[in-house]
C-alpha atoms as a PDB file:
ATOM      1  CA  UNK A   1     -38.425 -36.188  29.619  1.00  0.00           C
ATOM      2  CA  UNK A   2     -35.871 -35.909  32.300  1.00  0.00           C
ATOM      3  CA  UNK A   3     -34.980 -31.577  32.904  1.00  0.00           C
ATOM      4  CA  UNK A   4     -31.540 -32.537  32.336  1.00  0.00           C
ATOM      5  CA  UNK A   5     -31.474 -33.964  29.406  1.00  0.00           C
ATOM      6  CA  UNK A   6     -33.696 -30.890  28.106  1.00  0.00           C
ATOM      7  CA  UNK A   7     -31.215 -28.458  29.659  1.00  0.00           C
ATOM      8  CA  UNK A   8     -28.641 -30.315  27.743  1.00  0.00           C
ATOM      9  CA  UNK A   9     -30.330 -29.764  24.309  1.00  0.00           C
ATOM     10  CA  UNK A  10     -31.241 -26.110  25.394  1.00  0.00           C
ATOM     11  CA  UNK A  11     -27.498 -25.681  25.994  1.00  0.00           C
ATOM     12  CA  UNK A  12     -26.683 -27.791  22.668  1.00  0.00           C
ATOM     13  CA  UNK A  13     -29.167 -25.508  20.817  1.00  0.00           C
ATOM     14  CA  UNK A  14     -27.705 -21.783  22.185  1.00  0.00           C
ATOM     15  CA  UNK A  15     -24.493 -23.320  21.448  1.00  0.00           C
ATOM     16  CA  UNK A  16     -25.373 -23.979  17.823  1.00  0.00           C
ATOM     17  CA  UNK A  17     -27.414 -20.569  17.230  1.00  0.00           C
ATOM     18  CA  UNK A  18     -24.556 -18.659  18.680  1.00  0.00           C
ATOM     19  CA  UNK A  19     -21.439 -19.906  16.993  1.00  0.00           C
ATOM     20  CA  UNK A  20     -23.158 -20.256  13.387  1.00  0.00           C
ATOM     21  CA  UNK A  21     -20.307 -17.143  12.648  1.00  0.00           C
ATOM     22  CA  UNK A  22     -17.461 -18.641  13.918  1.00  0.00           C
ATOM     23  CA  UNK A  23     -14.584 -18.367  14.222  1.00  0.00           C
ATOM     24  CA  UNK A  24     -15.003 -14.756  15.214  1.00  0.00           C
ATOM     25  CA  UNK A  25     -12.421 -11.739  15.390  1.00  0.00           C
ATOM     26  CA  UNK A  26     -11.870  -9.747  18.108  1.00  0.00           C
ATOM     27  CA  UNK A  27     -12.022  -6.348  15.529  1.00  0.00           C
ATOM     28  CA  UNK A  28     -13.783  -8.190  12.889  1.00  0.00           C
ATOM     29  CA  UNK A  29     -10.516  -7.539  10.935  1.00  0.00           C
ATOM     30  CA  UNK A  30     -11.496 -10.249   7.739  1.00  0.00           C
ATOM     31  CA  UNK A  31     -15.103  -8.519   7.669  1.00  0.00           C
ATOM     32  CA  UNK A  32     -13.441  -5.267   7.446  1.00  0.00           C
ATOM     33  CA  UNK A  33     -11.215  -6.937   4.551  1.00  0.00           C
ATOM     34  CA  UNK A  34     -13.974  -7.981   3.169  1.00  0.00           C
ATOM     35  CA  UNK A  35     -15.506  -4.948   2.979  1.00  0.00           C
ATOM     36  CA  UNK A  36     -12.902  -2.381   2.397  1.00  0.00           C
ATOM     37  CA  UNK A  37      -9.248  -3.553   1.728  1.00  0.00           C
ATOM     38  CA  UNK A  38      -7.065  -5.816   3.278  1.00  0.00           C
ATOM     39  CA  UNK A  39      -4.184  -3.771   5.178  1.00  0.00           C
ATOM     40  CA  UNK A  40      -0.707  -5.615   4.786  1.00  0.00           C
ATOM     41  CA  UNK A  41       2.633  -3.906   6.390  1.00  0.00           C
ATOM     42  CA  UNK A  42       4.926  -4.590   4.488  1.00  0.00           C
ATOM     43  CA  UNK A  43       8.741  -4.800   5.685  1.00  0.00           C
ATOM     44  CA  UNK A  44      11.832  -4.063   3.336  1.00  0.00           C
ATOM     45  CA  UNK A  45      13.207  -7.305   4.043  1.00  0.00           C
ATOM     46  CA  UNK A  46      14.335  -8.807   0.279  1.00  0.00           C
ATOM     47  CA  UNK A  47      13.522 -11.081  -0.725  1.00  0.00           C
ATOM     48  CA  UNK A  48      10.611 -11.605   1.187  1.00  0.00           C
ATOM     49  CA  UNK A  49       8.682  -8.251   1.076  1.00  0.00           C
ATOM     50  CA  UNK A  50      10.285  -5.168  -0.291  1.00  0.00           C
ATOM     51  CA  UNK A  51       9.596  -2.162  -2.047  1.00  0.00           C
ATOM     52  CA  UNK A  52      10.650   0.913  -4.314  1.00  0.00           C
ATOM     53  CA  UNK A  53       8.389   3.617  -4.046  1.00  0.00           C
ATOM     54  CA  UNK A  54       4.685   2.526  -4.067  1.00  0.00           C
ATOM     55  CA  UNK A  55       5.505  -0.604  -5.782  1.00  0.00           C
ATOM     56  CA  UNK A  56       5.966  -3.485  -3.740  1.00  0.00           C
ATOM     57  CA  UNK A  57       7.144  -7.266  -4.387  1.00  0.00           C
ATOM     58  CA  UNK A  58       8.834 -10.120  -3.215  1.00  0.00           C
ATOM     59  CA  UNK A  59       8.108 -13.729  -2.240  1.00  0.00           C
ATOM     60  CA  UNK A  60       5.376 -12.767   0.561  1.00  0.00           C
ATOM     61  CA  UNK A  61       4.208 -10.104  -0.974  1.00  0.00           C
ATOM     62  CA  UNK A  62       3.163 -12.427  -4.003  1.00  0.00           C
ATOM     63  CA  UNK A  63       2.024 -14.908  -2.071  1.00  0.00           C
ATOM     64  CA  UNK A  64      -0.341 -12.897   0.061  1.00  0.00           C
ATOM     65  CA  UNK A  65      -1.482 -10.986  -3.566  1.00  0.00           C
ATOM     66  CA  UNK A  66      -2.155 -14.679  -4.474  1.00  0.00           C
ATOM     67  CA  UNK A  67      -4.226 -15.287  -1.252  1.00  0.00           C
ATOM     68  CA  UNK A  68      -6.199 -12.109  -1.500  1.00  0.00           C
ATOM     69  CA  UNK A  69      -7.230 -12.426  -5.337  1.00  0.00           C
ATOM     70  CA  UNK A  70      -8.516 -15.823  -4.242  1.00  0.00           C
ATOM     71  CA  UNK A  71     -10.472 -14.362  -1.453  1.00  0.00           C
ATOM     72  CA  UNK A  72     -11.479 -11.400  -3.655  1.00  0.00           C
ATOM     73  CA  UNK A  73      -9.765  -8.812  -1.650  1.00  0.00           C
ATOM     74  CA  UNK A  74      -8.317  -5.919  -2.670  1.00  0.00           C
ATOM     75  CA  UNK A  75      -5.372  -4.906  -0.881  1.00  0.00           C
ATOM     76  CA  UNK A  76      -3.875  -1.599   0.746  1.00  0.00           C
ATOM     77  CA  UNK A  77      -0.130  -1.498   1.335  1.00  0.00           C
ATOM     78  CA  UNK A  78       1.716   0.125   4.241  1.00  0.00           C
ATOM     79  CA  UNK A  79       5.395   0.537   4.111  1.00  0.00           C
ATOM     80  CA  UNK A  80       6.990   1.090   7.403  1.00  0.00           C
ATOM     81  CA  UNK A  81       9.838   0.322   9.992  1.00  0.00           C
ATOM     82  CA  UNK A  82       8.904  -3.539  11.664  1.00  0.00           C
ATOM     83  CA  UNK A  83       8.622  -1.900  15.330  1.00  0.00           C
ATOM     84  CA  UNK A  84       6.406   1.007  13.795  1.00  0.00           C
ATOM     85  CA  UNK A  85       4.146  -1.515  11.565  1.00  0.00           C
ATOM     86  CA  UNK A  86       3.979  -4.260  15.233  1.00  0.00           C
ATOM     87  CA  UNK A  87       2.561  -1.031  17.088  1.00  0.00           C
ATOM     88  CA  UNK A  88      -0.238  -0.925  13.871  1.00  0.00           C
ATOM     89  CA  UNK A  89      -0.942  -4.545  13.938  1.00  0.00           C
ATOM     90  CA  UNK A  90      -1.637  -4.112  18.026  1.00  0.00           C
ATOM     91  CA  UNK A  91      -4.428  -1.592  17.116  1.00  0.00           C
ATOM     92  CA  UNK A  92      -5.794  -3.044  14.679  1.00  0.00           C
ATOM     93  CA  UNK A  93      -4.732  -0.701  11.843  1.00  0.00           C
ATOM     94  CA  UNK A  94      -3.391  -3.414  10.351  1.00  0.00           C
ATOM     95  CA  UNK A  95      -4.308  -6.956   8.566  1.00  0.00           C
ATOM     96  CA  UNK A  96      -1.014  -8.711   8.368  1.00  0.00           C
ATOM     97  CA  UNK A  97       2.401  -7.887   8.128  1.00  0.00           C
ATOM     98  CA  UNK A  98       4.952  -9.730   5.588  1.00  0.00           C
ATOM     99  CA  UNK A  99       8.888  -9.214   6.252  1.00  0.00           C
ATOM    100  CA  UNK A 100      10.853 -12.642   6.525  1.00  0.00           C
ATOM    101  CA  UNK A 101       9.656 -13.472   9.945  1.00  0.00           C
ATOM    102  CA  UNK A 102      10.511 -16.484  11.276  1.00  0.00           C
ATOM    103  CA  UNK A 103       8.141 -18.998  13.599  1.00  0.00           C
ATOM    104  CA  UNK A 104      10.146 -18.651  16.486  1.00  0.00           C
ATOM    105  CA  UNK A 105       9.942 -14.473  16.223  1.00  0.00           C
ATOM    106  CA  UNK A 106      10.069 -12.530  19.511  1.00  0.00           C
ATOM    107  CA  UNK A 107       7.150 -10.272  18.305  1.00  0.00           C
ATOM    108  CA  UNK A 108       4.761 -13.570  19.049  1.00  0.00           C
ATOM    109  CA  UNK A 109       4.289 -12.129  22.808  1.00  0.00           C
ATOM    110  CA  UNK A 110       2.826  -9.020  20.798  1.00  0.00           C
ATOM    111  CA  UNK A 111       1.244 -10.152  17.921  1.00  0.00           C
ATOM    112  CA  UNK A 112      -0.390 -13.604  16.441  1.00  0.00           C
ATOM    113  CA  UNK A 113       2.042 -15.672  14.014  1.00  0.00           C
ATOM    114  CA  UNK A 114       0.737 -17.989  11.291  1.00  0.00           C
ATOM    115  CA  UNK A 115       1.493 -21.432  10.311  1.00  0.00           C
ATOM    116  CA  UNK A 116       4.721 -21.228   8.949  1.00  0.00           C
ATOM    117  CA  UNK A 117       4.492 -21.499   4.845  1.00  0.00           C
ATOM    118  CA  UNK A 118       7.171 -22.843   4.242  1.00  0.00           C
ATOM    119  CA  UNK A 119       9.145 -24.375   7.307  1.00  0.00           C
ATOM    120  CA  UNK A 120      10.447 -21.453   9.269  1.00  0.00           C
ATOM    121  CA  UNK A 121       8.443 -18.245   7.825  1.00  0.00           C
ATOM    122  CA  UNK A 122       5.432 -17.065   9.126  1.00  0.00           C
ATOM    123  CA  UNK A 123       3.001 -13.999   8.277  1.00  0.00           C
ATOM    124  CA  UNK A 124       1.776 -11.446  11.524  1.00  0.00           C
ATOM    125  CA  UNK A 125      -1.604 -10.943  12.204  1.00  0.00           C
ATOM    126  CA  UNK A 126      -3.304  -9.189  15.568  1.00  0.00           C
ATOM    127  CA  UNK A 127      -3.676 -11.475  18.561  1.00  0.00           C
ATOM    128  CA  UNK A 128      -8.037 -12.309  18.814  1.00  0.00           C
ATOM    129  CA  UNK A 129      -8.559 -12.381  14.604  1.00  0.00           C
ATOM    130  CA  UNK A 130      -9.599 -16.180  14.639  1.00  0.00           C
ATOM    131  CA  UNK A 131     -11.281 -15.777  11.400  1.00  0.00           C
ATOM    132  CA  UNK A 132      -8.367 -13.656   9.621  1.00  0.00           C
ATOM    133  CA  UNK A 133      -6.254 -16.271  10.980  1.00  0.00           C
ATOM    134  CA  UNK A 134      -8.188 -19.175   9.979  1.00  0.00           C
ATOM    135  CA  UNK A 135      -8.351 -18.031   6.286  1.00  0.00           C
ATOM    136  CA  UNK A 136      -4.716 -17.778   6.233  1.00  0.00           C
ATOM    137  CA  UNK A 137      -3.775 -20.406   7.468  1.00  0.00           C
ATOM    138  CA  UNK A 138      -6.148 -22.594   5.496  1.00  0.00           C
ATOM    139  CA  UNK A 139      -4.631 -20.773   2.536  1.00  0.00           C
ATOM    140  CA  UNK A 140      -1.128 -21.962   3.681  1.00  0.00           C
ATOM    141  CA  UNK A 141      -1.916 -25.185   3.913  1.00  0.00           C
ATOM    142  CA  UNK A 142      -3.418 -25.829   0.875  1.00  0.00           C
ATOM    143  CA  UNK A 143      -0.587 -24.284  -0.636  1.00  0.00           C
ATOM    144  CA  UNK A 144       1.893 -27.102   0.613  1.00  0.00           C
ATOM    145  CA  UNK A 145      -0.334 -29.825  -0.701  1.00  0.00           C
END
């Protein structure tokens, strides 16, 4: 057998071995989910996300309770200022953050916006969660179907 055509399926077979878990995240953010809760930010912005106390609602808010039961997550809430819940998302505090946000946001040099779910709103997640992303965004679209 010629060595580079058994290279090729050496490389072929790594390749294979090592991405059998992707996509991957950078923090492991939908693992963490997964295991513990997922972490939305939530931004009073009615009627997209809002909230009165502890209780939280709105259209994102519903939707992303929606995407989580369907995922079997449980969900943790943080209610914040949007510049004080962006700085959370960059560390990785945060899952996603719901407020109104709109595709064309100037936080996307910070911070990883979805597929729009409708045609101009998007969810925030940290830049590097593939996987978190992925699920999303797969959840969006199947939602516009």
């Amino acid at each position: 057998m010629n060595l580079n055509i058994l290279l090729g399926y050496v490389i072929l077979i790594s390749l294979a071995v090592n991405c059998k878990d992707a996509p991957r995240d950078a923090a492991n953010s939908y693992q963490t989910a997964q295991q513990g809760k997922l972490q939305i930010g939530v931004v009073m912005n009615p009627p997209f996300s809002a909230y009165v106390g502890d209780s939280v609602y709105g259209s994102e808010v519903t939707f992303l309770q929606k995407f989580a039961e369907e995922k079997n997550l449980k969900i943790s809430y943080v209610l914040d200022s949007e510049s004080d819940l962006i700085k959370k998302l960059e560390t990785f505090d945060l899952h996603i953050i719901c407020g109104g946000f709109e595709k064309k946001t100037s936080w996307k040099k910070r911070v990883t916006p979805t597929l729009p779910y409708d045609q101009k709103h998007v969810f925030l997640i940290p830049h590097g969660e593939n996987r978190l992303l992925q699920e999303l965004e797969q959840y969006i679209i199947s939602k516009k179907l």
